[in-house]
N, C-alpha and C. Protein backbone atom coordinates (compact mmCIF):
# COMPACT_ATOMS: atom_id res chain seq x y z
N UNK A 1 0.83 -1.19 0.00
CA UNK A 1 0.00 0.00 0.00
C UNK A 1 0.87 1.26 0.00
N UNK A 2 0.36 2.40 -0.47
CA UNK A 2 1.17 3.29 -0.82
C UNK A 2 1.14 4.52 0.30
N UNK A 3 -0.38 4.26 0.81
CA UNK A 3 -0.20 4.69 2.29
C UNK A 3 0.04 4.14 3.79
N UNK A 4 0.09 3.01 3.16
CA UNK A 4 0.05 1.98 4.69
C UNK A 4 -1.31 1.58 5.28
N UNK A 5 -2.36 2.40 4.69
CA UNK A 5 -3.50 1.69 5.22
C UNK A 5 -3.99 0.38 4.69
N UNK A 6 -4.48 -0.38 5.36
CA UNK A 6 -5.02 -1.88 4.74
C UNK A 6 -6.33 -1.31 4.13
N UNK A 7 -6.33 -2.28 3.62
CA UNK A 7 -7.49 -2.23 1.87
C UNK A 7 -8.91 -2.31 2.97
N UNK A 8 -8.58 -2.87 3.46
CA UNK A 8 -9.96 -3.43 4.48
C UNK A 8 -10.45 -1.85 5.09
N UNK A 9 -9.63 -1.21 5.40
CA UNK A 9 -9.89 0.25 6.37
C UNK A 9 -10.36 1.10 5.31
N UNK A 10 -9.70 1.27 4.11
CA UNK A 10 -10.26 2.31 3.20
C UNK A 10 -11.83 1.59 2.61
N UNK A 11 -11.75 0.34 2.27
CA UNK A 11 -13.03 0.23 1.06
C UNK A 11 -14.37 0.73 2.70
N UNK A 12 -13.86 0.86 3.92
CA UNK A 12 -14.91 0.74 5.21
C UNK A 12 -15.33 2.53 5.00
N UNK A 13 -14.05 2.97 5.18
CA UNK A 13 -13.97 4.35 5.10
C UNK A 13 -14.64 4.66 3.56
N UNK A 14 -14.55 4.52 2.76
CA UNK A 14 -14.98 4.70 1.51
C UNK A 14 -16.80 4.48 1.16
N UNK A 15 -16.71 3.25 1.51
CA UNK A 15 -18.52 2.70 1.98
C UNK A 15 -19.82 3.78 2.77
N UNK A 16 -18.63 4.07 4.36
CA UNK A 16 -19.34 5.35 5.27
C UNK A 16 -19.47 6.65 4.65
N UNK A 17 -18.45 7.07 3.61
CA UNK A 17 -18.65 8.23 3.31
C UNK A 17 -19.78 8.33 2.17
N UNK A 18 -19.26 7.39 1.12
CA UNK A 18 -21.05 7.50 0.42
C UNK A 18 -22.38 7.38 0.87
N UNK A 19 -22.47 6.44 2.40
CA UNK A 19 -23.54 6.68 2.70
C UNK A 19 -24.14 8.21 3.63
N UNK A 20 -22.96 8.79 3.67
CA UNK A 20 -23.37 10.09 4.61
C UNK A 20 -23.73 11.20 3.56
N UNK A 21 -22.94 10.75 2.41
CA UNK A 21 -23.37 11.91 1.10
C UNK A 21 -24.26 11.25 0.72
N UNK A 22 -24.91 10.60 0.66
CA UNK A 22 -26.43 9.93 0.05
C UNK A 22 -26.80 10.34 1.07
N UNK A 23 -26.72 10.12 2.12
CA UNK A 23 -28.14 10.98 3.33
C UNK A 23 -28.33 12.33 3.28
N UNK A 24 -26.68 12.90 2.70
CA UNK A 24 -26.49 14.67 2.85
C UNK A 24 -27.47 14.92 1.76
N UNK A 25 -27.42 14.37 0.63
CA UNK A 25 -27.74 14.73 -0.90
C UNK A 25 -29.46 14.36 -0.46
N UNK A 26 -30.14 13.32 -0.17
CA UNK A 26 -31.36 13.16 0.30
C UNK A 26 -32.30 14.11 0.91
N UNK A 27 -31.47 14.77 1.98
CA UNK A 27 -32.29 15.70 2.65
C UNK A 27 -32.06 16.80 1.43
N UNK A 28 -31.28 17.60 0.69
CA UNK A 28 -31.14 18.33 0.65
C UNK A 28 -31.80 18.94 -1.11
N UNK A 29 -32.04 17.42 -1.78
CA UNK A 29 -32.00 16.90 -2.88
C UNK A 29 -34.07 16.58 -2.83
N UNK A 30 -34.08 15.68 -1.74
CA UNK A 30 -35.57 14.79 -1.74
C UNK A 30 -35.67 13.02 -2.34
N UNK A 31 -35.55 12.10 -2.36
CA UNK A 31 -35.13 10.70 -2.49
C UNK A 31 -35.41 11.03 -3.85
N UNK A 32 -36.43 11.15 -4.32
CA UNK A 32 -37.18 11.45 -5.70
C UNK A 32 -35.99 11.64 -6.87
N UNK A 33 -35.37 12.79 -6.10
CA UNK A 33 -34.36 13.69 -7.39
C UNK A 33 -33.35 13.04 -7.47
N UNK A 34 -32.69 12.09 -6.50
CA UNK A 34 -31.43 11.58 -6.14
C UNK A 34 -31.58 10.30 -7.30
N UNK A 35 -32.30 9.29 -7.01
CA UNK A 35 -32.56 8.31 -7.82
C UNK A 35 -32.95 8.79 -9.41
N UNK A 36 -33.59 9.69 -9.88
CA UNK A 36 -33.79 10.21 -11.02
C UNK A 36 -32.15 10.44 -11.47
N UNK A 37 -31.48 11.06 -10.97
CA UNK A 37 -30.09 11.47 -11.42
C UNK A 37 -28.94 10.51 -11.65
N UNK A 38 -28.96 9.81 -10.24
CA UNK A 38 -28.62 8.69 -10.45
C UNK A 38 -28.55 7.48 -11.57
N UNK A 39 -29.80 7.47 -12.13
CA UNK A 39 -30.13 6.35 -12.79
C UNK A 39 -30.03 7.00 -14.55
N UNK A 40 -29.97 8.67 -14.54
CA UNK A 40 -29.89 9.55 -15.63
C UNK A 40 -28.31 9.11 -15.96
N UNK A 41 -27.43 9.18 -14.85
CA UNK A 41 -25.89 9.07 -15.06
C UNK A 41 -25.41 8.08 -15.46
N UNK A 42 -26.28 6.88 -14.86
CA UNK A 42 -25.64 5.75 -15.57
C UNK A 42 -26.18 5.37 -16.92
N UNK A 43 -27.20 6.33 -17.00
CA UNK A 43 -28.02 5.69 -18.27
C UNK A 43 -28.94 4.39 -18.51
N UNK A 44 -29.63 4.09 -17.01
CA UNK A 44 -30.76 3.73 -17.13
C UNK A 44 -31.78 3.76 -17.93
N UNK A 45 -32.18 4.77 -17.54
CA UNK A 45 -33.25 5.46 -18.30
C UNK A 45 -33.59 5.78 -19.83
């Protein structure tokens, strides 16, 4: 590793932070708009 952290600590750290920006983006967004965009980006839709 190039920082010394184990793979195990970042993908944990990595996991928590998308779910706190999906809760940030939720309130701030409405579930509605989040999933619409979401699914616009990957090209779902």
């Amino acid at each position: 590793m190039l920082t010394g952290v184990p793979l195990g600590t970042v993908k944990t750290r990595m996991f928590t932070a998308i779910q706190r920006l999906r809760a940030l983006l939720t309130d701030q967004l409405g579930p509605d708009t989040l999933i619409t965009e979401t699914g616009t980006a990957r090209g779902d839709q």
